[in-house]
Structures are given as C-alpha cells and as structure tokens.
Protein backbone atom coordinates (compact mmCIF):
# COMPACT_ATOMS: atom_id res chain seq x y z
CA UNK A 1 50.80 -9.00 30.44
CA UNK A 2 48.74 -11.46 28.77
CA UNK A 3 48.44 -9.82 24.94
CA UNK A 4 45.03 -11.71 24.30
CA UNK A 5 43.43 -10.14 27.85
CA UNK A 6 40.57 -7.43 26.57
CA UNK A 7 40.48 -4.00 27.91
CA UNK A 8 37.81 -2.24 29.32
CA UNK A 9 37.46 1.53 30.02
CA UNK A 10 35.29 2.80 32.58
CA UNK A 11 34.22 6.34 33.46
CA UNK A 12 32.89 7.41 36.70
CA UNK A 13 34.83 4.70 38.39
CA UNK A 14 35.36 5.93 41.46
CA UNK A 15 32.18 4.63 43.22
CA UNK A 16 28.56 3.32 42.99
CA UNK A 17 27.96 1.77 39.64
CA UNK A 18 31.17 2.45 38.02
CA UNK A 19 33.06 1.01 40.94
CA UNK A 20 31.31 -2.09 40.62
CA UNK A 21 31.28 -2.44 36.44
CA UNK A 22 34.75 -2.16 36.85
CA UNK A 23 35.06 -4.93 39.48
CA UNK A 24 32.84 -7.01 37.66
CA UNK A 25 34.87 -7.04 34.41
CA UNK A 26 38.32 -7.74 36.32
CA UNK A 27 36.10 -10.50 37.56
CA UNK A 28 35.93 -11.74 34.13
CA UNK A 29 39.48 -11.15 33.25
CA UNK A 30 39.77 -7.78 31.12
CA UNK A 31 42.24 -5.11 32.28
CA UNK A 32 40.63 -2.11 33.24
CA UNK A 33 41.12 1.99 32.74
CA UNK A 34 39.44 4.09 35.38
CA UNK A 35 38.45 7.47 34.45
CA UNK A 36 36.79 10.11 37.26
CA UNK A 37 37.12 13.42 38.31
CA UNK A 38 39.55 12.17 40.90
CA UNK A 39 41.83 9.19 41.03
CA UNK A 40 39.77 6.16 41.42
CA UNK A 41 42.51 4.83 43.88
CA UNK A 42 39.70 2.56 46.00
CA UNK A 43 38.50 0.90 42.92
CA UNK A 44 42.04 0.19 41.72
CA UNK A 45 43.20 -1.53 44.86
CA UNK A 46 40.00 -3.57 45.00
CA UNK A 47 40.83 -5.01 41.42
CA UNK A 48 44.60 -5.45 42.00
CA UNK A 49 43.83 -7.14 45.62
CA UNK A 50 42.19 -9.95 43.40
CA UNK A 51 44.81 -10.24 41.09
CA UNK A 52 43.73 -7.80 38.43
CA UNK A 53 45.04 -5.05 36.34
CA UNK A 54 43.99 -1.20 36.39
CA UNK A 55 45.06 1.84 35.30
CA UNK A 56 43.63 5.33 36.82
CA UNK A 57 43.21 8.44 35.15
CA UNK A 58 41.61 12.11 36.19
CA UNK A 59 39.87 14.31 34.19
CA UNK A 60 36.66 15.88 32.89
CA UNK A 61 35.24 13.96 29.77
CA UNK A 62 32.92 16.52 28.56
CA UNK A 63 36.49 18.14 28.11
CA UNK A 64 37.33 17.11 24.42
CA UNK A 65 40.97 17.34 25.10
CA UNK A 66 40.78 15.05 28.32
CA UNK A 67 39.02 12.15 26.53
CA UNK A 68 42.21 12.91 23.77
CA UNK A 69 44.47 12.20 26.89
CA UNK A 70 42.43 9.39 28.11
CA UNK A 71 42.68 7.62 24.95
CA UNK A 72 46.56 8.32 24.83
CA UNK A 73 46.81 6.66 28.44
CA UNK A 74 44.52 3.46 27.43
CA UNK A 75 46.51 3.19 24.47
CA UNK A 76 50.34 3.81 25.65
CA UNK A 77 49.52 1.09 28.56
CA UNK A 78 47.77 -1.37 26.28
CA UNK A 79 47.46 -0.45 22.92
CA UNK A 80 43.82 -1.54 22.65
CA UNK A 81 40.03 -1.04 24.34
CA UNK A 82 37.37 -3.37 23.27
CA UNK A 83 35.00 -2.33 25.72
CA UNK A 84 33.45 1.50 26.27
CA UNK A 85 31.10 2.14 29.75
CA UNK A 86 30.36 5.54 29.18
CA UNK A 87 28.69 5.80 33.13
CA UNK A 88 29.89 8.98 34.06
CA UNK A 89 26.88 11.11 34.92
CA UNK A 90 25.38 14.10 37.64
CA UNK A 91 22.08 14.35 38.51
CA UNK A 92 19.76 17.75 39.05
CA UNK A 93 16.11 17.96 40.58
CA UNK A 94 14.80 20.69 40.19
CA UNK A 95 11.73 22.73 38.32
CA UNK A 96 11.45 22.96 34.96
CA UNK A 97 11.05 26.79 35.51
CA UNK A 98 13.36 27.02 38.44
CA UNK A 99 16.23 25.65 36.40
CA UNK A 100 18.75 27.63 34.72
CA UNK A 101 20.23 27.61 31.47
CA UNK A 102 23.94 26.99 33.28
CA UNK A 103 22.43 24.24 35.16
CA UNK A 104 20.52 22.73 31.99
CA UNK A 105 23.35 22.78 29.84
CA UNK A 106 26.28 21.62 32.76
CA UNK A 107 23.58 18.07 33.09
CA UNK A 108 23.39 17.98 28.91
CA UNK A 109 27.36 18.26 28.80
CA UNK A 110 28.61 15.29 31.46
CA UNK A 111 25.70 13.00 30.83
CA UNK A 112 25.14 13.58 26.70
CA UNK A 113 28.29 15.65 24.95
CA UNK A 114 30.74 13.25 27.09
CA UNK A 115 29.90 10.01 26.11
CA UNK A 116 29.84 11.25 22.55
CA UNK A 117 33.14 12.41 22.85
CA UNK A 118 34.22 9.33 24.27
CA UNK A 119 32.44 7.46 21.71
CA UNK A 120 33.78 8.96 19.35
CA UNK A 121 37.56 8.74 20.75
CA UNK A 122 37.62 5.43 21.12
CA UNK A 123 34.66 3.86 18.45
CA UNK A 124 36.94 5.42 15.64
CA UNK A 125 40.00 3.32 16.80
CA UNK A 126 37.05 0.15 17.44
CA UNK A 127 35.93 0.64 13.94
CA UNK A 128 39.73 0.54 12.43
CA UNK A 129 39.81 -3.22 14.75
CA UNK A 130 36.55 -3.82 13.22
CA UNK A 131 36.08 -4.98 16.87
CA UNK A 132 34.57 -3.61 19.72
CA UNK A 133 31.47 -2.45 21.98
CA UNK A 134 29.95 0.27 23.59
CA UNK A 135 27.83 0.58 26.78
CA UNK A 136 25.89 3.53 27.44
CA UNK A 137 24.74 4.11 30.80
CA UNK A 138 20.75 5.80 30.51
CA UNK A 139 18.20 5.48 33.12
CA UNK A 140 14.70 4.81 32.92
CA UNK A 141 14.07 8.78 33.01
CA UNK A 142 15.36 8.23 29.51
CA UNK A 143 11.97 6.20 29.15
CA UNK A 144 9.83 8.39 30.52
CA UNK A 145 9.19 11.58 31.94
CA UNK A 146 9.96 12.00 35.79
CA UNK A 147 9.04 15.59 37.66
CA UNK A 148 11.56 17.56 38.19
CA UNK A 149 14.42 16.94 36.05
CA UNK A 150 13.51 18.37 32.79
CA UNK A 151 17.81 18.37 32.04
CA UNK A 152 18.26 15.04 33.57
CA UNK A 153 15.58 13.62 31.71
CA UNK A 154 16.48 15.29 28.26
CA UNK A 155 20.72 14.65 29.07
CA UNK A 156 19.28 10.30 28.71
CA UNK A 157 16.55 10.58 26.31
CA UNK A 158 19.23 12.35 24.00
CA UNK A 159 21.46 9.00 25.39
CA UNK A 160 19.61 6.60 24.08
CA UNK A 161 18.85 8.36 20.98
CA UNK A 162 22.65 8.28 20.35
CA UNK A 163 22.71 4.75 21.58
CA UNK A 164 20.49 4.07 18.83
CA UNK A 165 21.96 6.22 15.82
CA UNK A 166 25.83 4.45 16.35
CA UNK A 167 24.29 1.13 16.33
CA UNK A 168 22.48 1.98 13.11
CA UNK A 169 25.94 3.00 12.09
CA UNK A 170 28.79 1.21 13.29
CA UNK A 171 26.98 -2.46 13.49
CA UNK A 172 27.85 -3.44 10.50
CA UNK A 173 31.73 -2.18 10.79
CA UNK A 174 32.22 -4.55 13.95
CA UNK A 175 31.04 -1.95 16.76
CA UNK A 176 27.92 -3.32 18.95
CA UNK A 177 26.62 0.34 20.87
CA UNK A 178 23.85 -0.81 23.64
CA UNK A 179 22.58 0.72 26.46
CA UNK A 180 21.80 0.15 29.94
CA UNK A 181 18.71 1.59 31.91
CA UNK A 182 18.56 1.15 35.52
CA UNK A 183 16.25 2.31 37.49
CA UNK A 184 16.83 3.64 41.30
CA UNK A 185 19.95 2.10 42.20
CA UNK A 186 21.64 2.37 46.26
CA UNK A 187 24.65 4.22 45.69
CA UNK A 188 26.56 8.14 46.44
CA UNK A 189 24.31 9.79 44.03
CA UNK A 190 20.78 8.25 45.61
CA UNK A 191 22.35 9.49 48.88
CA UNK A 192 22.94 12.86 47.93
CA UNK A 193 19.58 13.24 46.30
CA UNK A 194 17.72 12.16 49.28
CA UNK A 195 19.94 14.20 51.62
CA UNK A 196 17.95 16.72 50.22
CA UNK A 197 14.53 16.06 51.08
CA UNK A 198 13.12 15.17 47.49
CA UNK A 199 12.26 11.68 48.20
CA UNK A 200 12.26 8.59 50.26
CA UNK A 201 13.39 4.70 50.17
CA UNK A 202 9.32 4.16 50.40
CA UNK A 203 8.19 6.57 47.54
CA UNK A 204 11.23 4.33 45.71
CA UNK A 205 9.96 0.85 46.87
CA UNK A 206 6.51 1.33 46.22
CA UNK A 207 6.77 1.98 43.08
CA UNK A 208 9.09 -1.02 42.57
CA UNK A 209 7.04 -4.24 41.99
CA UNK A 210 10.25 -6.18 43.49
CA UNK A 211 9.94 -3.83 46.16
CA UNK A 212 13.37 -2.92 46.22
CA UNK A 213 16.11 -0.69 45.15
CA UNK A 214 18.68 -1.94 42.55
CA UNK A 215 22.72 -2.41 43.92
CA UNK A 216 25.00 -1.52 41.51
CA UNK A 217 26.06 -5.44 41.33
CA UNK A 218 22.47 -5.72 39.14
CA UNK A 219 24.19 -2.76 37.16
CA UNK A 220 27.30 -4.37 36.55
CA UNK A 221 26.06 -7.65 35.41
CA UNK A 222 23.68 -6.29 32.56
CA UNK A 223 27.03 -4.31 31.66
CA UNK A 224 28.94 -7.09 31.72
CA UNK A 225 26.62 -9.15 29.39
CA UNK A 226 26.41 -6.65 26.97
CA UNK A 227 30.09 -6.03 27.14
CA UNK A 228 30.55 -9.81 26.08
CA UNK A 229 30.72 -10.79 22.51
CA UNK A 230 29.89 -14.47 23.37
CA UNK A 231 27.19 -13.90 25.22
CA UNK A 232 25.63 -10.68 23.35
CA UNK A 233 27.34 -10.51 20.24
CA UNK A 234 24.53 -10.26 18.13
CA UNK A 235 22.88 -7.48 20.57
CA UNK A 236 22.67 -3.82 19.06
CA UNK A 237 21.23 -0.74 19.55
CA UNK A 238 19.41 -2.16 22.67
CA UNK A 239 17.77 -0.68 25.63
CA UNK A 240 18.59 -3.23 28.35
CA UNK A 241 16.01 -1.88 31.34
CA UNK A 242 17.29 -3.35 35.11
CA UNK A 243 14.62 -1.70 36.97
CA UNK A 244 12.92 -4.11 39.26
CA UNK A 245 9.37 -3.59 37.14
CA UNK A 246 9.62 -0.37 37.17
CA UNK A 247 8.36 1.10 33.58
CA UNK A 248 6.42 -2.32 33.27
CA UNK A 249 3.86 -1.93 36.10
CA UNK A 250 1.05 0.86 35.24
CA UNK A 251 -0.98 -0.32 37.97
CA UNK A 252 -2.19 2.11 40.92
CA UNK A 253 -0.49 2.50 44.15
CA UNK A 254 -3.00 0.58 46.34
CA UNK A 255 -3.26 -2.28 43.63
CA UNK A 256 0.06 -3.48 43.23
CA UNK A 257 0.47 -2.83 47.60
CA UNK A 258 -2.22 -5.51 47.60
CA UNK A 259 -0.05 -8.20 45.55
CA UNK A 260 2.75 -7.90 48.70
C-alpha cells in the first residue's frame, strides 16, 4: 500500500449518496472505509473493480461503542483518516403533532448524535495530526423549514449548527469541518418517500429552477472538493448548498414556470 495514499471514511455507504462519495474519492486516489448498517459489499466491488482500495464495516453509529470499533478498524488497516463524510441519515414525514417522541428522538440520534460521535472519534485523532477534514452531510431542510418533518428538519438545523461550532474550534488546530446541503437528490431514500404518497417528481421539479432533481454524482463532487486540501483548504465552517436554485428562487409557482 502506498503510505502517502489519504484515507477517507464514509458512512451510509451502501447506496445513493454515500455509494457515490465513496466512488468519487477512490476516483481521486484515497483508500476508503465503508460504514452502514449492512456490509456495503456493492460499493466495495465497484471501487476495487477500478483498481481501488476499501474496507467494509457494519454497525450503528449513533451506537458510541460502534463508532469506537469503527475507528479501531480504520486505524488497524491504515493507521490514519484524513477525511470524515458523516452521510449516514433516515428520513421521517410526518405531523408535527402526529409524531412521537420515539420517532423524534430515533431521527435526532442517526442524523445529529452520530455524526458527533463520529466527529468526535476520529477529529480527536485529526487534531493530534494537526491534519484533517470533516464533511457533514445537511440538507436544505437545515435552511429552512419544510412541512412535515419537524425531527428531520431539527436532526440538520442542529447539523449545521455543529458544523459551525467545530470549525470555530478545531480550524485553527488543522481540522477544516464543512458541510454539504443538497437539496432533493434521485436515490433509495427519495424512492421510499414517494412510495408513500407524500409527493411527486413534479411538486420536486417545479420548485427547482434547473428543473431537475440532483444525482448523487452532484453530491459527491461538492464532497469531494471540500474533502480536498488543495482545492478547499482554506474553506471552514461552510454551508456548501447543491440544490439546483432551490433556497435561492422566492419567486411564485406560475412566475418562474414562465422562464421554462
């Protein structure tokens, strides 16, 4: 193994956006450790089919002691991480009065307590390198307040807030801590959500002055670019919004369908 080659860990790397960060930064020539709730065995022969390295493990990171093991893994293999995508993350739609307090809190632990844990895990061994960054993976709904997911909203709003607060902190120590807020994005999760009747591609592309949806490839690039010191190395504490327009287009439905 090449000593100098970075390493990159990735959670939720089984499919959509974490499948394709991960990709993306074998593409560029880091090594890569896979975290999900179950082997991410798809995205680890698609890196080592190109000629890249990955490493797989399975466990639930708002589980203190699993992050503990995931570090131990990432470490044993390589003994070094430079690069943190905390992606992991669940989605709920629901009523703010309909929800419950298991529900509320279950959204708050994988999407907010995780990637503090993980941050935490692996920005104290960054901060002894006095090298190393941090992606968070937000949303627009952690801009602004969307109907119907009062916990979802909260779990990124709290995301960015801690995106934020380690920036303030760690910057100066060697630890960049940015975040990355997509907006709709093709993948498992959109699928699921629409399976259910809440929404359509249209009330999506409508709203979308590029009139599309994102693909987790326009994910994993603005990860990628924040992951890379020579490109972003003087990036902290950022918001990085991939959303088509999205949260910069206040105009009225029948307005911005005229400009198409």
């Amino acid at each position: 193994m090449d000593p100098e080659k970075q390493v990159a860990v990735v959670t939720g790397a089984a499919q959509g956006i974490g499948r394709r960060t991960a990709e993306a930064l074998a593409e560029r020539g880091y090594r890569l450790a896979l975290n999900d709730l179950r082997m991410p065995d798809e995205t680890i022969r698609s890196i080592q089919s190109r000629g890249g390295q990955a490493i797989g493990h399975i466990g639930n990171i708002a589980d203190e002691s699993a992050v503990e093991a995931l570090v131990r893994v990432v470490y044993d293999a390589w003994g070094r991480a430079e690069v943190l995508v905390n992606n992991a993350g669940i989605s709920l739609i629901s009523p703010a009065e309909q929800t419950s307090l298991a529900d509320y809190r279950r959204i708050l632990e994988v999407n907010l307590v995780a990637p503090f844990l993980l941050a935490k895990a692996f920005g104290t061994k960054m901060l002894a390198a006095r090298r190393g960054c941090i992606v968070n993976v937000a949303s627009i709904a952690g801009l602004l307040g969307i109907a119907n997911r009062a916990a979802y909203n909260a779990s990124k709003h709290g995301l960015i807030g801690l995106t934020r607060t380690l920036a303030a902190e760690w910057g100066g120590r060697g630890v960049r801590v940015n975040a990355v807020c997509p907006g709709w994005v093709k993948t498992e999760m959109d699928t699921a959500d629409q399976a259910r009747g809440t929404y359509t591609d249209a009330d999506i592309t409508g709203r979308i002055p590029m009139a599309r949806f994102a693909t987790p490839d326009d994910i994993a690039s603005a990860i990628a670019f924040l992951a890379d010191e020579k490109q972003s190395g003087f990036i902290n504490g950022h918001t990085l919004t991939v959303d088509g327009g999205w949260t910069a287009d206040g105009s009225w439905e029948s307005l911005r369908m005229s400009r198409r």
